[in-house]
Protein backbone atom coordinates (compact mmCIF):
# COMPACT_ATOMS: atom_id res chain seq x y z
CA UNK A 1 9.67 34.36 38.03
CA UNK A 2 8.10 36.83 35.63
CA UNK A 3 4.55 35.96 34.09
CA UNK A 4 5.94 35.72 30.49
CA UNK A 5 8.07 33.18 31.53
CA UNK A 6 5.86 31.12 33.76
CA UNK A 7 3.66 31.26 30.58
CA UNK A 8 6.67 29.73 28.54
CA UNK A 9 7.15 26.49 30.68
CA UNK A 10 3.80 25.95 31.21
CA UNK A 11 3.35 25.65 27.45
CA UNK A 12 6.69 23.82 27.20
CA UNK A 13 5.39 21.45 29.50
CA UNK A 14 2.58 20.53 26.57
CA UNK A 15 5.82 20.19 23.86
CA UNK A 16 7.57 17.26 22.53
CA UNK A 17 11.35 17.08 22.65
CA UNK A 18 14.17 14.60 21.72
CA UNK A 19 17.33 14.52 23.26
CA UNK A 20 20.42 12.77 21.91
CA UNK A 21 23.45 12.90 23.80
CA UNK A 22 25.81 9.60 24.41
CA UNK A 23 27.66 11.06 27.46
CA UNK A 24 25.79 9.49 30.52
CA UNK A 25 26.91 12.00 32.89
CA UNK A 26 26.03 14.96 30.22
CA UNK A 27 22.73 13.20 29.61
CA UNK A 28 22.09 12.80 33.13
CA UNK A 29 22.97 16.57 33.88
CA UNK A 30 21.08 18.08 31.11
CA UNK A 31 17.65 16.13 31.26
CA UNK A 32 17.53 17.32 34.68
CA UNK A 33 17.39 21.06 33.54
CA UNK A 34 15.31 20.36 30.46
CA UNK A 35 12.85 18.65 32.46
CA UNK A 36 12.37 22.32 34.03
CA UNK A 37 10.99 22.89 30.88
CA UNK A 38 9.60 19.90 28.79
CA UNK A 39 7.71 16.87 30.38
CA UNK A 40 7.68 14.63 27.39
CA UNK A 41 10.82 14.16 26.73
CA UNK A 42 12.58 10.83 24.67
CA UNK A 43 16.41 10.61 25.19
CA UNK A 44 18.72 8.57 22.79
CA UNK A 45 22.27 7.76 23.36
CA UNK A 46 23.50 7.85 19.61
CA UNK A 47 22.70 9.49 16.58
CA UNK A 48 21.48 6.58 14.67
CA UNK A 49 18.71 5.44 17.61
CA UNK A 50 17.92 8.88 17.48
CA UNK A 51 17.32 9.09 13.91
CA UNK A 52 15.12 5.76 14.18
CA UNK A 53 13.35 7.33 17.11
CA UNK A 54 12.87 10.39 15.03
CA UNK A 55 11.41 8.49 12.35
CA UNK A 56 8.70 6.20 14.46
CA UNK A 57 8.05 9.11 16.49
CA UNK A 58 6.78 10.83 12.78
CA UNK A 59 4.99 7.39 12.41
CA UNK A 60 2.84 6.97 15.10
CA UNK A 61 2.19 10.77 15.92
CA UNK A 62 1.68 11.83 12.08
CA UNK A 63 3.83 14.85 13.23
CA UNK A 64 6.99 16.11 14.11
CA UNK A 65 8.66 16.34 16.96
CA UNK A 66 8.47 20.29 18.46
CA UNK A 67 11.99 20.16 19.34
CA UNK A 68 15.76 18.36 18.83
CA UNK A 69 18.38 18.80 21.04
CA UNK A 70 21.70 16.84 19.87
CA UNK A 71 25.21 16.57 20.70
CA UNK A 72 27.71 16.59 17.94
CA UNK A 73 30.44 13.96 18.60
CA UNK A 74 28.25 10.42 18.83
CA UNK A 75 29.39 7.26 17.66
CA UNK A 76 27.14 5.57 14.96
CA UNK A 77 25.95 8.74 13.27
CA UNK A 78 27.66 11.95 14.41
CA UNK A 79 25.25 14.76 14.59
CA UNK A 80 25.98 17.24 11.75
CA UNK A 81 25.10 13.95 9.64
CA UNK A 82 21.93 13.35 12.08
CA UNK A 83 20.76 16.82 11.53
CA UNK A 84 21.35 17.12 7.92
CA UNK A 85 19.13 13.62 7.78
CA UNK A 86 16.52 15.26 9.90
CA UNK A 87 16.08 18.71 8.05
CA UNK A 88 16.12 17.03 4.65
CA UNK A 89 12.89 15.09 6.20
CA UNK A 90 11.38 18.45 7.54
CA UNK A 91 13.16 21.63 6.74
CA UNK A 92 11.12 23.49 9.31
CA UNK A 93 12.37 21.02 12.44
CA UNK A 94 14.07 23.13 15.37
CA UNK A 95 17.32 21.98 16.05
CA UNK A 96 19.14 22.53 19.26
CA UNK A 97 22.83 21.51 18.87
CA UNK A 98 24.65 21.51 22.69
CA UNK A 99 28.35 20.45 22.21
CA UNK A 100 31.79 21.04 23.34
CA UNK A 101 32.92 21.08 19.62
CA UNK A 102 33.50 25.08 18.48
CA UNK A 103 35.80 24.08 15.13
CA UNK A 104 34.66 26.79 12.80
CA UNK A 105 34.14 24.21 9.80
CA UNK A 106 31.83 21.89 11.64
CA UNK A 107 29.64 25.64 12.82
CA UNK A 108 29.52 26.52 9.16
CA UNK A 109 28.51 23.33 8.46
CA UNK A 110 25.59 23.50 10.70
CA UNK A 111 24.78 26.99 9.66
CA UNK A 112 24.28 25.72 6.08
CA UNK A 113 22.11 22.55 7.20
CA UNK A 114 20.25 25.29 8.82
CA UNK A 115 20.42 24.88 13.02
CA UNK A 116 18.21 27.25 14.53
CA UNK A 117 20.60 27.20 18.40
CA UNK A 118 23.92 26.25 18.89
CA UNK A 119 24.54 26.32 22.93
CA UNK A 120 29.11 25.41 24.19
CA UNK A 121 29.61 23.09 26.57
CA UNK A 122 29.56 22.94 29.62
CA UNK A 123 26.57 24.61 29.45
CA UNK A 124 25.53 27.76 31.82
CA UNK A 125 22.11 27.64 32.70
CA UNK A 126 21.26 31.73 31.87
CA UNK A 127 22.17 30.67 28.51
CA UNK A 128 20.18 27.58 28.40
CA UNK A 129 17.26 29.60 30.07
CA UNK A 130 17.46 32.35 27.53
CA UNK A 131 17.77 29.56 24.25
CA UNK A 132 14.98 27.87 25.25
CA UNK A 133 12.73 30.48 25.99
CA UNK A 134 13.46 32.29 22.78
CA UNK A 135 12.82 28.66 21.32
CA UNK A 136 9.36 27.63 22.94
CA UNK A 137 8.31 31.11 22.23
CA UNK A 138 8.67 30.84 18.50
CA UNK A 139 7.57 27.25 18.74
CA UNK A 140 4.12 28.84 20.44
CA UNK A 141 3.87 31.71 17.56
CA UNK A 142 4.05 29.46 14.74
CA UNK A 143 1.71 26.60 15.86
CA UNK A 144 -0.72 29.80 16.72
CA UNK A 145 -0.34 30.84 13.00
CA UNK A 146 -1.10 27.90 11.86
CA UNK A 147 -3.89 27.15 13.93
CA UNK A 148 -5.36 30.83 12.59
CA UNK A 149 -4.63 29.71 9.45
CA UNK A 150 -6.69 26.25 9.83
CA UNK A 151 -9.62 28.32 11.59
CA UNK A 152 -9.27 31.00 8.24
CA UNK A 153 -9.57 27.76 5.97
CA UNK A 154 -12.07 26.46 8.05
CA UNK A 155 -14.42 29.00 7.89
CA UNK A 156 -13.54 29.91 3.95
CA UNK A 157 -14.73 25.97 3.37
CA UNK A 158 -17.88 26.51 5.26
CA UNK A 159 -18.64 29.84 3.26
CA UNK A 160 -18.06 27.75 0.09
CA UNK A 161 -20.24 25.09 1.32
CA UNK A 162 -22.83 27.75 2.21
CA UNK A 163 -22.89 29.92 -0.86
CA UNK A 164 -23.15 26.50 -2.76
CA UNK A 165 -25.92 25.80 -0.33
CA UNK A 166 -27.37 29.19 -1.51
CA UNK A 167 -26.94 29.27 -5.31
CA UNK A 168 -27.69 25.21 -6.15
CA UNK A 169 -30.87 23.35 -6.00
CA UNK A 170 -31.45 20.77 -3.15
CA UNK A 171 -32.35 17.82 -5.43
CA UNK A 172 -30.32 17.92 -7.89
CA UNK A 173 -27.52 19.97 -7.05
CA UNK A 174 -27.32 22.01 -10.16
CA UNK A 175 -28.16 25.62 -10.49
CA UNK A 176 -30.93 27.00 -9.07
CA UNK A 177 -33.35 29.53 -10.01
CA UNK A 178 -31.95 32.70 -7.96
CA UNK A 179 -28.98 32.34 -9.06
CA UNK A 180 -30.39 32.19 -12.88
CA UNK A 181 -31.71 35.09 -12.36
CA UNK A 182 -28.83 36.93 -11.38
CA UNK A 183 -26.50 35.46 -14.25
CA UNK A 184 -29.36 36.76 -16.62
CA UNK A 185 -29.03 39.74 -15.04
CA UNK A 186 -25.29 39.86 -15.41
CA UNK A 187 -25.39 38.51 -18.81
CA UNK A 188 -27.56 41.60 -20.01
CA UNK A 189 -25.91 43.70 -18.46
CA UNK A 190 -22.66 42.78 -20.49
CA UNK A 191 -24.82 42.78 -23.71
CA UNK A 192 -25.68 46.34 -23.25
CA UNK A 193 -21.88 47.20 -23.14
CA UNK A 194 -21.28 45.05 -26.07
CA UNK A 195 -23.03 45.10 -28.63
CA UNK A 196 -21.38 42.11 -30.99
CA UNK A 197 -22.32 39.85 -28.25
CA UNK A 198 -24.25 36.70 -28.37
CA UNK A 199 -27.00 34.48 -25.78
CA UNK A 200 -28.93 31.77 -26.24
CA UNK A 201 -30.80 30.14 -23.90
CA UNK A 202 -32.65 26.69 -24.08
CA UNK A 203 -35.96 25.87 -22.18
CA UNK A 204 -35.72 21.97 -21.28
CA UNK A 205 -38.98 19.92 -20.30
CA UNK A 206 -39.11 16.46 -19.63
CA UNK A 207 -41.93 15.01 -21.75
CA UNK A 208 -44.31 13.63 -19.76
CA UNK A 209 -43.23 13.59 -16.38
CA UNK A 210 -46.44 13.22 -14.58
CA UNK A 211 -46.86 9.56 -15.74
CA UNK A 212 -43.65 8.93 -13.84
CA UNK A 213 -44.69 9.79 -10.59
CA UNK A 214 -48.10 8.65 -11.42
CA UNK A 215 -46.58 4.86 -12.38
CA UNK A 216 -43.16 4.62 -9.67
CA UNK A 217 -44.13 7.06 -6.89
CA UNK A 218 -42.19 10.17 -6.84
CA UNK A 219 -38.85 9.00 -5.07
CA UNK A 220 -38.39 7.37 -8.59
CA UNK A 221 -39.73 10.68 -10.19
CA UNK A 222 -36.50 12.64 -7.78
CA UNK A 223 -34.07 10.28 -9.10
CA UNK A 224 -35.02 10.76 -12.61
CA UNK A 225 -34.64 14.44 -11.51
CA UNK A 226 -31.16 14.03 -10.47
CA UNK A 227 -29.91 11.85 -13.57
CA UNK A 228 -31.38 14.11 -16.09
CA UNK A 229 -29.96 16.76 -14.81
CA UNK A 230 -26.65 15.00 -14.85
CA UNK A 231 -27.28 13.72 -18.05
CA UNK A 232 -27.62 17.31 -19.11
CA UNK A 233 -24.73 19.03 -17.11
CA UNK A 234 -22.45 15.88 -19.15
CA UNK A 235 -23.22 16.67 -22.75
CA UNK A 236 -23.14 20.58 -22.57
CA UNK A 237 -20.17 22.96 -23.46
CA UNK A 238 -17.87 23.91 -20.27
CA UNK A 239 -18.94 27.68 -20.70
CA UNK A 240 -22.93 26.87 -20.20
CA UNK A 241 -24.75 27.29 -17.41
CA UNK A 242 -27.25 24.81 -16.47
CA UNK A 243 -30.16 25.23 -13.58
CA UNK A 244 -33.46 23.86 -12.42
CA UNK A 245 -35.97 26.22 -13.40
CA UNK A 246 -38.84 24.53 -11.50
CA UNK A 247 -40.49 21.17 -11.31
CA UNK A 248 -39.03 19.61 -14.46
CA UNK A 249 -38.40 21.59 -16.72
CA UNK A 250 -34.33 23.31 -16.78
CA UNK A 251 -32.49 25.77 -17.99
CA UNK A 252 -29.58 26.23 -20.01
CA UNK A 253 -27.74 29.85 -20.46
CA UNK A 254 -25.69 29.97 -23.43
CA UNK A 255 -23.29 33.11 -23.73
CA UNK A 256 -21.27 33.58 -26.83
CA UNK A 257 -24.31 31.55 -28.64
CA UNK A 258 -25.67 32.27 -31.97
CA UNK A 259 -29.65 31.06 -32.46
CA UNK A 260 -27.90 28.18 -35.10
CA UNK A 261 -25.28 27.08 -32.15
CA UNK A 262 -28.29 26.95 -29.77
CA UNK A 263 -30.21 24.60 -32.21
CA UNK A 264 -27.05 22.44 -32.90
CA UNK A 265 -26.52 22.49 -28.66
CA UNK A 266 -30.53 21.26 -28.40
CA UNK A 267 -30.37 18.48 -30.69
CA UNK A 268 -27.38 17.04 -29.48
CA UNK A 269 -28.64 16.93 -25.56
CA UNK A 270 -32.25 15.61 -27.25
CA UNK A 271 -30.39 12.63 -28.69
CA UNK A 272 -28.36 12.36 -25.54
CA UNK A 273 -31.74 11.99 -23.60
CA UNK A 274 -33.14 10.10 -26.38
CA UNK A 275 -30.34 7.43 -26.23
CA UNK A 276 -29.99 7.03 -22.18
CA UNK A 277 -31.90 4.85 -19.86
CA UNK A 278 -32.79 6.15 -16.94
CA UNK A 279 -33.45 4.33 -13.00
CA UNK A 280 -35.56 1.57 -13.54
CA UNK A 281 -34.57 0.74 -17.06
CA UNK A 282 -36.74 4.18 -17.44
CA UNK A 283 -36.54 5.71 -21.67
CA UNK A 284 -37.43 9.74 -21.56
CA UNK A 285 -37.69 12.37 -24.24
CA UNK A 286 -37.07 16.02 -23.89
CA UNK A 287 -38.78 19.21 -25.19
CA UNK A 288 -36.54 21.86 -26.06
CA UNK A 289 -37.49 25.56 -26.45
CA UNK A 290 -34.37 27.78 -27.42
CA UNK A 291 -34.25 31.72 -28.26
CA UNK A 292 -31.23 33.98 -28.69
CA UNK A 293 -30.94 37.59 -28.27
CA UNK A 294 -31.80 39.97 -30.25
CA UNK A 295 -31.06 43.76 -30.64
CA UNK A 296 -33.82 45.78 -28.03
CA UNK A 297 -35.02 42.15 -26.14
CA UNK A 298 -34.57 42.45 -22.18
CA UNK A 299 -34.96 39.16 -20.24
CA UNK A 300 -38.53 38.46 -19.99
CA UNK A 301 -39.03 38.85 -23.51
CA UNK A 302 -36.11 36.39 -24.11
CA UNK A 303 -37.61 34.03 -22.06
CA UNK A 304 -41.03 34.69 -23.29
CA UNK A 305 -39.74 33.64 -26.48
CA UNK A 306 -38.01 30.55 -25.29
CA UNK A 307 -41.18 29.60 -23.29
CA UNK A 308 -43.22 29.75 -26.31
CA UNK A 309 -40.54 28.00 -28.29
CA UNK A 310 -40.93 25.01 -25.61
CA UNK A 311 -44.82 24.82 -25.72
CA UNK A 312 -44.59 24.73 -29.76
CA UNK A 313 -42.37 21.72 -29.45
CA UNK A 314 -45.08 20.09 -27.42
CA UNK A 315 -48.16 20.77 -29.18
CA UNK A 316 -46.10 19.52 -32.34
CA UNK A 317 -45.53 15.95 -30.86
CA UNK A 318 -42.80 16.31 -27.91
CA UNK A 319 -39.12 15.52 -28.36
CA UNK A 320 -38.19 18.11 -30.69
CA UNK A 321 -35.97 20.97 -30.65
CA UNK A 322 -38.03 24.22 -31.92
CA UNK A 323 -37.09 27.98 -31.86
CA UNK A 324 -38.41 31.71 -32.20
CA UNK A 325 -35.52 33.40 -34.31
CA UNK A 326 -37.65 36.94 -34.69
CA UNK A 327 -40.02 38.60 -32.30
CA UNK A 328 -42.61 39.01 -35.29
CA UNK A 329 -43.07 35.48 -34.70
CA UNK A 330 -44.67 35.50 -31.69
């Protein structure tokens, strides 16, 4: 027996088949050379037991079978009928059809439903070697491509789940500081090709933080962490990016932003802070620092200028919104 095909029935031996055929002699005869080929094997005597066998087979298993090989003349449920049932359940099921029925209308018919094999009765066993080999072989190919394609999804997932890994801070799960960086770097980068273009970007501080931790320990002061961050990612525009710039104070880069927008963006997440209570029935305040670009600023001096926006907002009292609109300013 040649390796290939050794390699075939071994592999058919791992398949699952179901044979329908109400001729007990026929039945009898033909399990005995499919059993060359398939171990598990369920046998039905008529099309409608078959169908229900089909059916709790789908159940139980939460798959198809691999195979079905059906006669055509059964009482109950004949089996153009059974196999138009079963391919409007799964259009990809492999159908073997074995009969001693050759009337051209009821082979168009199954060439329409969409039979993959159509073996005559009686049937001679080259043929039935050569159909079934043909069939476990493309039965093997396909469940290979799709196992590829689960591994390819598989490890496409885990890169997502990596680079989010990568690019996200560990507490709260926004944006972290590298991967500021490099969308500040991007964003200037498109300002020197446009000119017209607008930034903004807001320095966030929570006021007072230290007496947090100091007063609830700080697994309270990482939970406050988490929900003002949250807080903050709910109230801005679907186009901003927000990040943890370090300890807590955030970040907020708005493209397309006008130093007026940026002010109007700032008070509205101030009152949104303003108005929520934190873990621990908790009330917190914001600073806000905001600066927009301006014709000849790279990005330290636009975050110099936001930096020094946020520190003016604290020495004049905390929970304000305050801004550097010219570098003259400064």
């Amino acid at each position: 027996m040649p390796n290939n095909l050794k390699e075939l029935i071994n592999y058919g031996q791992t398949l699952n088949v179901l044979f329908i055929e109400d001729n007990e002699d026929v039945r009898i005869q033909l399990e005995k050379l499919l059993k060359n080929f398939f171990s598990n094997i369920d046998m039905e005597e008529n099309g409608l037991t078959g169908y229900d066998k089909y059916i709790d087979f789908k159940e139980k298993n939460k798959r198809y079978y691999d195979l079905v090989i059906t006669d055509l003349s059964m009482p109950k449920l004949d089996g153009v009928d059974l196999c138009k049932r079963i391919i409007q359940m799964n259009p990809n099921q492999l159908i073997l059809v074995i009969s001693a029925h050759t009337e051209s209308n009821k082979l168009l018919q199954l060439i329409d439903i969409g039979i993959y094999k159509f073996l005559q009765k009686p049937v001679d066993y080259n043929n039935l070697l050569n159909s079934l080999s043909l069939i476990i072989s493309k039965i093997k190919r396909e469940k290979s491509f799709v196992k590829l394609e689960n591994e390819v999804i598989d490890i496409k997932n885990d890169n997502e789940k990596l680079n989010e890994l990568v690019i996200t801070d560990n507490l709260t799960s926004i944006y972290n500081r590298r991967f500021i960086d490099n969308i500040l770097n991007q964003r200037f980068a498109d300002l020197e090709n446009n000119s017209g273009k607008e930034l903004s970007i807001l320095f966030i501080d929570i006021d007072d933080f230290k007496l947090i931790n100091d007063e609830h320990g700080h697994l309270i002061g990482d939970q406050i962490l988490i929900e003002f961050s949250q807080k903050l990612k709910s109230l801005i525009r679907a186009n901003d990016i927000l990040g943890r710039w370090g300890g807590e104070e955030f970040i907020i880069i708005s493209d397309r932003t006008n130093l007026e927008s940026a002010k109007n963006i700032a008070e509205k997440l101030r009152e949104g802070i303003d108005n929520t209570c934190f873990t621990k029935n908790i009330k917190l305040t914001a600073s806000f620092g905001i600066a927009s670009y301006e014709e000849k600023d790279c990005i330290n001096n636009l975050i110099h200028k936001a930096d020094y926006s946020l520190y003016k907002a604290k020495q004049e009292g905390k929970n304000k919104v305050c801004f550097i609109d010219n570098l003259n300013k400064l």
